[in-house]
Protein backbone atom coordinates (compact mmCIF):
# COMPACT_ATOMS: atom_id res chain seq x y z
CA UNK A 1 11.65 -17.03 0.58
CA UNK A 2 9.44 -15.37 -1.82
CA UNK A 3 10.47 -12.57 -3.74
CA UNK A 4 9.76 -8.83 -3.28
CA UNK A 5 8.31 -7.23 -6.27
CA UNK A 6 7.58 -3.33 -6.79
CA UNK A 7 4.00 -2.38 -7.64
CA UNK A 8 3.12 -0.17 -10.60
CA UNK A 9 3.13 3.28 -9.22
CA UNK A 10 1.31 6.32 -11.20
CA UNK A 11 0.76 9.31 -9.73
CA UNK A 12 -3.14 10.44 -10.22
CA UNK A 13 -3.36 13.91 -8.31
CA UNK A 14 -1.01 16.59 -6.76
CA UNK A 15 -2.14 19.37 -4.52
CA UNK A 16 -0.33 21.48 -1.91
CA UNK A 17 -0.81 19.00 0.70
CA UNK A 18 -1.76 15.89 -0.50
CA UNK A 19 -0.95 13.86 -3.12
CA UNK A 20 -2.99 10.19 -4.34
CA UNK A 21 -0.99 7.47 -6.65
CA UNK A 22 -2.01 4.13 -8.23
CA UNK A 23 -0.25 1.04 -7.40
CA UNK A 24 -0.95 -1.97 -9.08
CA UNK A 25 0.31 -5.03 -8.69
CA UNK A 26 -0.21 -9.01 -10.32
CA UNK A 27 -1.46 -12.16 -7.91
CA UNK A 28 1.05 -13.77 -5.68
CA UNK A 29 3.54 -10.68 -5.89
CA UNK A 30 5.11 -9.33 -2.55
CA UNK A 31 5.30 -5.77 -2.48
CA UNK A 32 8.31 -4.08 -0.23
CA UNK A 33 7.87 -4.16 4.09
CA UNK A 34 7.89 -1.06 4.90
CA UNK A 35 7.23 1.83 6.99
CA UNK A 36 6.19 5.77 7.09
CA UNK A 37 6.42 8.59 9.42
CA UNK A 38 2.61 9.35 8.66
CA UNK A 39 -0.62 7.69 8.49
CA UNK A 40 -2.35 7.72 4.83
CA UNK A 41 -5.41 5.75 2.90
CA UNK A 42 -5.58 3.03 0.50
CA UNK A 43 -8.38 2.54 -0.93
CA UNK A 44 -8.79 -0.87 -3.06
CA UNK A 45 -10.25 -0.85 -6.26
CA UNK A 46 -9.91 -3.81 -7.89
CA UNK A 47 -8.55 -7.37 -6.90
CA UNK A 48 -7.62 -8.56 -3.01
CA UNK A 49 -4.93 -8.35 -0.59
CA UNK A 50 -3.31 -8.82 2.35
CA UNK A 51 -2.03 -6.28 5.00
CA UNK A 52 0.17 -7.06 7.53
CA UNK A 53 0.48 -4.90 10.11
CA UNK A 54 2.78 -5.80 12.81
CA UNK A 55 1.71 -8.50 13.90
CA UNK A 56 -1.93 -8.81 12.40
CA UNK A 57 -3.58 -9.14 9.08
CA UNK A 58 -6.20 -7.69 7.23
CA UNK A 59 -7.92 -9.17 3.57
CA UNK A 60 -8.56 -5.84 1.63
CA UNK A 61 -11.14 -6.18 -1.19
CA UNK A 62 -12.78 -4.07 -3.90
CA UNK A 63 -14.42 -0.93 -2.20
CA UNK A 64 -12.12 -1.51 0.85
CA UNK A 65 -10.29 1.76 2.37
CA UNK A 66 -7.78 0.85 5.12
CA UNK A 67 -5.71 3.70 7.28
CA UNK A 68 -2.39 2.99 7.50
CA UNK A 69 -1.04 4.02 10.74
CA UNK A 70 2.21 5.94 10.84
CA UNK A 71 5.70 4.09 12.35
CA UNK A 72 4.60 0.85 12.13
CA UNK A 73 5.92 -2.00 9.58
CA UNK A 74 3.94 -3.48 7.03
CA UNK A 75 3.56 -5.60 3.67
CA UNK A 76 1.20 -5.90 1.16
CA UNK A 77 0.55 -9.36 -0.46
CA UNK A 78 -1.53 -9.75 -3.70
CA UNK A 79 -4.46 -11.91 -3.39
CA UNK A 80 -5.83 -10.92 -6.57
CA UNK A 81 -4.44 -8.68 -9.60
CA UNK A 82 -4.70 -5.57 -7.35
CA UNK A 83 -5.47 -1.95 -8.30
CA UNK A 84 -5.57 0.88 -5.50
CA UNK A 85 -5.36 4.29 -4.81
CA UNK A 86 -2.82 5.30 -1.89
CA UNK A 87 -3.31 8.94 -0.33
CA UNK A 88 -0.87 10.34 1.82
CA UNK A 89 1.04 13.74 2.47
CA UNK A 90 3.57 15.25 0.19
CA UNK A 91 6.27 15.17 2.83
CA UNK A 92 5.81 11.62 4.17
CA UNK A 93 8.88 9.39 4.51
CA UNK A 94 9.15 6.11 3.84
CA UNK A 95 11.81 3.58 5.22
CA UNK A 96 12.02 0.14 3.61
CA UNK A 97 12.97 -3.44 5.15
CA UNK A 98 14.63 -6.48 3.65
C-alpha cells in the first residue's frame, strides 16, 4: 500500500466568493482520496499527474485545467514534481477517505 502524503498548500487569492491555492507536491507522492460538495478547477502548472475519478483516469500536464465535479471521489497521483493552482468556492466542503 503506498502511502498518502499531503501536498504543499498556499493560499494565492481570496475574494468574496472564490478563493485559488497552490498545491505542490514531489514525484511518486499520493495525495489524500477525497471528495467535495462542489465542483472547482485545477489548473496544472508544472510537472504531471494522475486523476482518478471514480472509476477513470486522466494524465494532467503543464497548461492542463481539469473540472472537478462535485460528490464524486478522487485522488491525485504525482507523475512529475507537480505545481497547480486549485479554484473553488469559499464554502466548499471537503470529506476525506482512507
Amino acid at each position: 500500500m503506498e502511502k498518502i502524503t499531503n501536498p504543499n498548500v498556499k493560499l494565492l487569492a481570496k475574494g468574496e466568493l472564490f478563493n485559488a491555492k497552490q498545491m505542490a507536491a514531489k514525484a511518486g507522492e499520493l495525495l489524500p482520496k477525497h471528495k467535495a460538495n462542489k465542483e472547482s478547477v485545477l489548473v496544472v502548472l508544472e510537472g504531471e499527474c494522475v486523476l482518478t475519478l471514480a472509476d477513470t483516469e486522466h494524465t494532467l500536464k503543464q497548461g492542463d485545467s481539469f473540472i472537478v465535479p462535485s460528490e464524486i471521489v478522487h485522488q491525485i497521483k504525482v507523475v512529475k514534481d507537480f505545481r497547480a493552482v486549485h479554484i473553488m468556492t469559499n464554502d466548499i466542503e471537503f470529506k476525506f477517505f482512507k
